[in-house]
Protein backbone atom coordinates (compact mmCIF):
# COMPACT_ATOMS: atom_id res chain seq x y z
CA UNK A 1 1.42 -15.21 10.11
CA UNK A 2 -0.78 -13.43 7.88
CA UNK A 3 -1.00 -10.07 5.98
CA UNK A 4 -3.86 -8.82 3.61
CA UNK A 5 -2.44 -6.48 0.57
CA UNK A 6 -4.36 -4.04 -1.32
CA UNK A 7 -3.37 -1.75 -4.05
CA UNK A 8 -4.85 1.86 -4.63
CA UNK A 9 -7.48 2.78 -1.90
CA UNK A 10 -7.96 6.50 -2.96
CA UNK A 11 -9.35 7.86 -0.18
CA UNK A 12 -11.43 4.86 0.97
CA UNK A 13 -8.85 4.45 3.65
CA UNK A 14 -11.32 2.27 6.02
CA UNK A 15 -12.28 0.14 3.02
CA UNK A 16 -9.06 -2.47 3.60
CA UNK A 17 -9.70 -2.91 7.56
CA UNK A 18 -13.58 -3.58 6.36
CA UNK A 19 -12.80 -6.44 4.28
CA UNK A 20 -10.28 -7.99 6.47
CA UNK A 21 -13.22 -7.53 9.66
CA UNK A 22 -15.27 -9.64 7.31
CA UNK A 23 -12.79 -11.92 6.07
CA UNK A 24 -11.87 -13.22 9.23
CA UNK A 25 -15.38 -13.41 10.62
CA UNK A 26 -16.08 -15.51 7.55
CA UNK A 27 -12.98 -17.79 7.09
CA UNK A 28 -11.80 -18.04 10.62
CA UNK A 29 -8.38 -17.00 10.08
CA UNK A 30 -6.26 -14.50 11.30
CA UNK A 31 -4.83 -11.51 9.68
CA UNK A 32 -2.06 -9.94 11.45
CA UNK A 33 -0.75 -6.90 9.33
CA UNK A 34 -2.22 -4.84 6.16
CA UNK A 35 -0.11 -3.91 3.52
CA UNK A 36 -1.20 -0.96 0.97
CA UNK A 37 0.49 -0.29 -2.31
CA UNK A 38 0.07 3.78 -2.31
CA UNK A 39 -2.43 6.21 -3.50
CA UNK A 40 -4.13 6.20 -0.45
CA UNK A 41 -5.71 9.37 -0.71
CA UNK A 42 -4.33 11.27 2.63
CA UNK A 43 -5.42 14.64 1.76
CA UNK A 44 -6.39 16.26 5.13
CA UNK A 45 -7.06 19.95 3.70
CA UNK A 46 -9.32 20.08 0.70
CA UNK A 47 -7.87 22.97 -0.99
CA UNK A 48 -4.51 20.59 -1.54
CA UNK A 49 -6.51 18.33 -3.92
CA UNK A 50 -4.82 17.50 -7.46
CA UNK A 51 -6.81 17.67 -10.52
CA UNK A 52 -7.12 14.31 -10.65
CA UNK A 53 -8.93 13.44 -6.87
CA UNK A 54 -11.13 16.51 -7.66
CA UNK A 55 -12.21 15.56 -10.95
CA UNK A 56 -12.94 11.72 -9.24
CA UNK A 57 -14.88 13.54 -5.86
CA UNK A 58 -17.41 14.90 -7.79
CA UNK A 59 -18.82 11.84 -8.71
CA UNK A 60 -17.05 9.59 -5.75
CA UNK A 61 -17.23 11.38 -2.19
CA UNK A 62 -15.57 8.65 -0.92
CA UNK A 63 -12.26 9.83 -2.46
CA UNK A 64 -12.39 12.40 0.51
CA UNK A 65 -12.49 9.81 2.92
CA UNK A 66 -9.13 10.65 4.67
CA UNK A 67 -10.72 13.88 5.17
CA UNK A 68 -13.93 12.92 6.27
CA UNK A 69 -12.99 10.18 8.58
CA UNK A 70 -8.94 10.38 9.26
CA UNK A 71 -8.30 13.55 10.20
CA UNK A 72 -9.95 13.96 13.79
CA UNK A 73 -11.11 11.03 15.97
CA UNK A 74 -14.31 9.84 14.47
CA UNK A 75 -15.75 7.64 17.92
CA UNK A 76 -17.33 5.04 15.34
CA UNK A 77 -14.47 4.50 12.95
CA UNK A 78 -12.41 4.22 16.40
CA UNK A 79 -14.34 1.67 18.19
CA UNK A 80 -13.92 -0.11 14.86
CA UNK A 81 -10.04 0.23 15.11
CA UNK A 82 -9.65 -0.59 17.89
CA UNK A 83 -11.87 -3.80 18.08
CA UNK A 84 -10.13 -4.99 15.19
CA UNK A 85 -6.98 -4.04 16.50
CA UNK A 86 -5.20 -4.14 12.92
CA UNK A 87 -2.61 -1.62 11.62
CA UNK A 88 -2.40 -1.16 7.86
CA UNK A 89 0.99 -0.29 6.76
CA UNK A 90 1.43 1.43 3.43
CA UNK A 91 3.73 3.67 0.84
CA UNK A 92 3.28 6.97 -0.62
CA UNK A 93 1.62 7.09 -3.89
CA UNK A 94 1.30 9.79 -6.92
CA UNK A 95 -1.88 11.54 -5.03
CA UNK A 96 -1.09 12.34 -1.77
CA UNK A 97 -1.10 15.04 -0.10
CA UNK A 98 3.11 15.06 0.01
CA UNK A 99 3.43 18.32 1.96
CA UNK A 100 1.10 16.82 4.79
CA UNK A 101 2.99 13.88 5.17
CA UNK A 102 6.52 15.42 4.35
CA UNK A 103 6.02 17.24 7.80
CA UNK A 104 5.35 14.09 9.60
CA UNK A 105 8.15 11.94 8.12
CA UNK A 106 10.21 14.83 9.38
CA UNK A 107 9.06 14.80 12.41
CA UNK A 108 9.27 11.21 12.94
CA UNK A 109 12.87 10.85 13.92
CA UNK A 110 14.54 7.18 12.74
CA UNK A 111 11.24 4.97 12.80
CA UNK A 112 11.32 3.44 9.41
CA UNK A 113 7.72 4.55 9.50
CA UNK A 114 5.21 6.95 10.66
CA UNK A 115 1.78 7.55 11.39
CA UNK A 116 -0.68 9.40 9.63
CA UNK A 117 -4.07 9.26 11.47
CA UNK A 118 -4.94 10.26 14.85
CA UNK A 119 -6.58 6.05 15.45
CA UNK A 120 -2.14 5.14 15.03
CA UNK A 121 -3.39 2.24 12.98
CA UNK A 122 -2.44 3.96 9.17
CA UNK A 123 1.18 3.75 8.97
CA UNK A 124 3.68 5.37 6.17
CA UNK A 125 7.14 3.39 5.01
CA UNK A 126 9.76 5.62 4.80
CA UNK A 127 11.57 4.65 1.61
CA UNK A 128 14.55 2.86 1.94
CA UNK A 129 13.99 1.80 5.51
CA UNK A 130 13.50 -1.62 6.05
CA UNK A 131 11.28 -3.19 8.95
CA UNK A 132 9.99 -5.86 10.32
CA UNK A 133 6.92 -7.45 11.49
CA UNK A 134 6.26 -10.00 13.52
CA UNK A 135 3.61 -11.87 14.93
CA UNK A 136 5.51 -13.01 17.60
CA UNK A 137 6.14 -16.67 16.19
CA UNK A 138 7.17 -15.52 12.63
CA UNK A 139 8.64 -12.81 11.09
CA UNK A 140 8.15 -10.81 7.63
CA UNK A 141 11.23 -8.30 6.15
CA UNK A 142 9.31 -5.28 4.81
CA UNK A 143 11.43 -2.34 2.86
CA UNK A 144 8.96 0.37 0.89
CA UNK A 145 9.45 2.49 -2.18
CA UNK A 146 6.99 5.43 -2.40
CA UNK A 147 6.04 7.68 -5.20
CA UNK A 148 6.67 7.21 -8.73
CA UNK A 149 9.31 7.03 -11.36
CA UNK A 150 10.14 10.56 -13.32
CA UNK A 151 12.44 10.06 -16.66
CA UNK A 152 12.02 14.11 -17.54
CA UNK A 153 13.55 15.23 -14.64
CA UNK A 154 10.25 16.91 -13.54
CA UNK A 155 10.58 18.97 -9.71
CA UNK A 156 6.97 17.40 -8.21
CA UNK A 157 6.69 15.82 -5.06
CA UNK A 158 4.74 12.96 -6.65
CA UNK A 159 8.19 11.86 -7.71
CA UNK A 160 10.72 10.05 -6.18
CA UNK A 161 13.16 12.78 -4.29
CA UNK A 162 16.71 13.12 -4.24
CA UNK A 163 16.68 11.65 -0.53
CA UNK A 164 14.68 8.78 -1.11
CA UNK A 165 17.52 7.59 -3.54
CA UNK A 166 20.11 7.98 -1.16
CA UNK A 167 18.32 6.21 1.63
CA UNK A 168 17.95 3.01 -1.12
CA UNK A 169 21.53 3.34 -2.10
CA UNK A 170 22.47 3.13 1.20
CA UNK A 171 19.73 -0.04 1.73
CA UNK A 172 21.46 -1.40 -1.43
CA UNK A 173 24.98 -1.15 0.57
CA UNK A 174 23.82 -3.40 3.05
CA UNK A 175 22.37 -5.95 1.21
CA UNK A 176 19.90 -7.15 3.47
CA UNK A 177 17.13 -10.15 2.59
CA UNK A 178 13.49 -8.77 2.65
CA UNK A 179 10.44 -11.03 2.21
CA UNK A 180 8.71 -8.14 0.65
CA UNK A 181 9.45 -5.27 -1.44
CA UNK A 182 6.07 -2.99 -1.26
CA UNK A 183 5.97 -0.15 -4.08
CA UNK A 184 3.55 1.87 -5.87
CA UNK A 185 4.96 2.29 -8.78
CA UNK A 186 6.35 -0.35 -10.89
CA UNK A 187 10.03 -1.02 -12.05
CA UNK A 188 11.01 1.22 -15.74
CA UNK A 189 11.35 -2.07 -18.00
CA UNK A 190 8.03 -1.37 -19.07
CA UNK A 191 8.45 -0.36 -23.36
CA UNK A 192 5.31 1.68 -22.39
CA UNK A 193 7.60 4.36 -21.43
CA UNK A 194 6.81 4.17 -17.24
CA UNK A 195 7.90 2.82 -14.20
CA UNK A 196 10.70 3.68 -11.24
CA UNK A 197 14.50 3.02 -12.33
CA UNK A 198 15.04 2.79 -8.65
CA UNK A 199 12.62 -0.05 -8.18
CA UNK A 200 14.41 -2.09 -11.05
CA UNK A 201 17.96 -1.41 -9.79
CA UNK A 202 16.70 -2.58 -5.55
CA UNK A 203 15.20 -5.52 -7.76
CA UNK A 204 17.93 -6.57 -9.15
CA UNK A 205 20.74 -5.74 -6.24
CA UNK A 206 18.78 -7.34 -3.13
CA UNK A 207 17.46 -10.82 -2.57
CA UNK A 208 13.64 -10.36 -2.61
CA UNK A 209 10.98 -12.84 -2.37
CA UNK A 210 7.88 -11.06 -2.89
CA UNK A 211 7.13 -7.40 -4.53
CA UNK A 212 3.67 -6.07 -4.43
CA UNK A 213 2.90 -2.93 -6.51
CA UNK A 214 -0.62 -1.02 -8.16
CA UNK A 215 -0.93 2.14 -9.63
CA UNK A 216 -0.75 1.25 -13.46
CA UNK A 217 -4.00 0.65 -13.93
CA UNK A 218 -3.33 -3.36 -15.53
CA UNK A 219 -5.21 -6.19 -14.50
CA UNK A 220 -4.01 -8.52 -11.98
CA UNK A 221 -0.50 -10.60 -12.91
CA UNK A 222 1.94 -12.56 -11.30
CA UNK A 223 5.13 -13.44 -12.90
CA UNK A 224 8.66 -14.35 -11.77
CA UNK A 225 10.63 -11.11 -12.46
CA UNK A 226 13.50 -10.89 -14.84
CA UNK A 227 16.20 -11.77 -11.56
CA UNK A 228 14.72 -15.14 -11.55
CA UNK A 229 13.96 -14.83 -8.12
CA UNK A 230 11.43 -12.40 -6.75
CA UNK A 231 7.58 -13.13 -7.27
CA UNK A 232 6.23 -9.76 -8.73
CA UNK A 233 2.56 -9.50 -8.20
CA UNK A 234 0.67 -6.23 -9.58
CA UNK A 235 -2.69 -5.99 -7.68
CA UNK A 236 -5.38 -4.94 -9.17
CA UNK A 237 -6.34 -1.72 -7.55
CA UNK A 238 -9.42 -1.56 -4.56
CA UNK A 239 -11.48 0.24 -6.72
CA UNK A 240 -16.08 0.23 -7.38
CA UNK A 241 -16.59 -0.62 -11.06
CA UNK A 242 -19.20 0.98 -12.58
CA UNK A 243 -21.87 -1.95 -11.02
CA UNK A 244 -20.64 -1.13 -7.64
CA UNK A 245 -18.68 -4.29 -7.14
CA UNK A 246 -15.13 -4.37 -6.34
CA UNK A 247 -12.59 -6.01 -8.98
CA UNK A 248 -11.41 -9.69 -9.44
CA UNK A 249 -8.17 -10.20 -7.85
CA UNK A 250 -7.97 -6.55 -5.52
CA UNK A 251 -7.59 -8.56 -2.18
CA UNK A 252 -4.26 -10.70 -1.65
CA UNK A 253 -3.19 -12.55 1.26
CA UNK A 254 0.26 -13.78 1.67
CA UNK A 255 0.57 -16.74 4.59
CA UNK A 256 4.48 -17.39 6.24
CA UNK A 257 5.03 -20.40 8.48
CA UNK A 258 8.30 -21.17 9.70
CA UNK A 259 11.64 -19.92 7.83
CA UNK A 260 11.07 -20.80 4.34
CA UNK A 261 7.58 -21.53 4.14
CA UNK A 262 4.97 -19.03 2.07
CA UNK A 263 1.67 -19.24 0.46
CA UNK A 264 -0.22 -16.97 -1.83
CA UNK A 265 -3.50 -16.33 -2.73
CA UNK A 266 -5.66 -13.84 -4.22
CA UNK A 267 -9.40 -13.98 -2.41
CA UNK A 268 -12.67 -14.97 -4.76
CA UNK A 269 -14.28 -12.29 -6.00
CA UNK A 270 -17.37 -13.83 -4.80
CA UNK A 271 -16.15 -13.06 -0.60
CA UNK A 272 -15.36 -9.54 -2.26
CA UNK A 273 -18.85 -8.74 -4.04
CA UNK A 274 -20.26 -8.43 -0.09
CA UNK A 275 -18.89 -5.48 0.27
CA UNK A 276 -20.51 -3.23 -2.70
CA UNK A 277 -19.86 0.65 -3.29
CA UNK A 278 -23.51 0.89 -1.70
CA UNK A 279 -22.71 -1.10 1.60
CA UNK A 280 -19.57 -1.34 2.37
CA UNK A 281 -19.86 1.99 5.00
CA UNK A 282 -22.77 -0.17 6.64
């Protein structure tokens, strides 16, 4: 079993299923499952921009994607979907839309997850609500955290809410295993001043082999984290440098085979560099 994970897509929501199309066609293998580490840009009305996706539009249309291609059936972008036949699930980053998709996670009744695009292949973790996937030989734990940290006690929706903290207490209660812990932001041990206190405390309370995380803008590390047990890994986010190639180390795939066994690797930026800010739509 196999699963691609990207970091911060803003907007360029068919970007991921693009490079996993041509990452199969060129290695052979099989990937079963995307995972996305938030800031996926699902802003289906225009006027709810944030300062921050507006100032980036004007010189990146592509930030608008979700609007452009994700809101109504686009017959292209489905036949694509649904030839790969690939669902990409993901968390809830700092620039969402949060009133768009705090009307579908209402609406989506106990599913630890929910969809957010008419093809049903862009899927949202409800925080605190573990899954799983399967491939139907193996199996992969999956429990989200979406948003960020706040330490000033700020009322946005781009931070974690009151809810969200009771549905990881109560994950924390039941101690399950997870092979992955999938976040945006990253845990507050950080002496920079950032990071999600609730992410440190799930961390350091469940038994976690993998967590996967972007938003902080740092290059690409992997470390063992400070419980001597989890494998952190902070992706390097999916997106164009300024010579219109895509970054070192944006493009992880995480292999499981049988009950204990797991390999990771981060794909060559050379496989990467095919798909340029110029192409990659083509």
């Amino acid at each position: 079993m196999k699963v691609a994970i990207f970091a911060d897509i803003h907007g360029k929501i068919l970007l991921p299923f693009k490079l996993v199309d041509l990452y199969q066609r060129t290695t052979g293998e099989q990937i079963d499952f995307i995972l996305q580490c938030g800031d996926m840009g699902a802003y289906p009305i225009l006027e709810n921009l944030d300062k921050a996706t507006i100032k980036h539009a004007k010189n990146n249309p592509e930030e608008l994607g979700f609007h452009a291609g994700f809101t109504k059936e686009v017959p292209a972008i489905k036949a694509f979907l649904d030839q790969l036949n690939i669902q990409m699930y993901c968390v809830r980053g700092n620039h969402e839309d949060h009133d768009f998709l705090d009307a579908l996670e209402r609406d989506s009744g106990e599913q630890p997850y929910f969809s957010i695009a008419p093809y049903d292949k862009v899927l949202v973790c409800k925080t605190g609500h573990p899954f799983v996937l399967s491939d139907g030989k193996d199996q992969l734990t999956i429990a989200g955290i979406g948003r960020i940290g706040d330490r000033k006690g700020r009322n946005n929706a781009r931070f974690i809410q009151d809810y969200e903290k009771k549905a990881l207490a109560q994950l924390i209660r039941k101690d399950p295993s997870l092979d992955i812990l999938l976040t945006h932001d990253k845990d507050d041990s950080s002496q920079r001043g950032y990071g999600m206190k609730e992410i440190r405390d799930t961390l350091d309370r469940l038994l976690i082999r993998f967590h996967f995380y972007g938003h902080t803008g740092e290059p690409y590390n992997e470390q063992l984290d400070t419980n001597r047990i989890t494998r952190s890994i902070k992706i390097k986010e999916l997106e164009f440098e300024q010579s219109g190639v895509l970054p070192e180390n944006c493009m992880v795939v995480l292999e499981k085979s049988g009950e204990e066994t797991f390999h990771l690797k981060t794909v060559d930026q050379s496989f990467t560099n095919q798909l340029t800010k110029f192409n990659w739509k083509f």
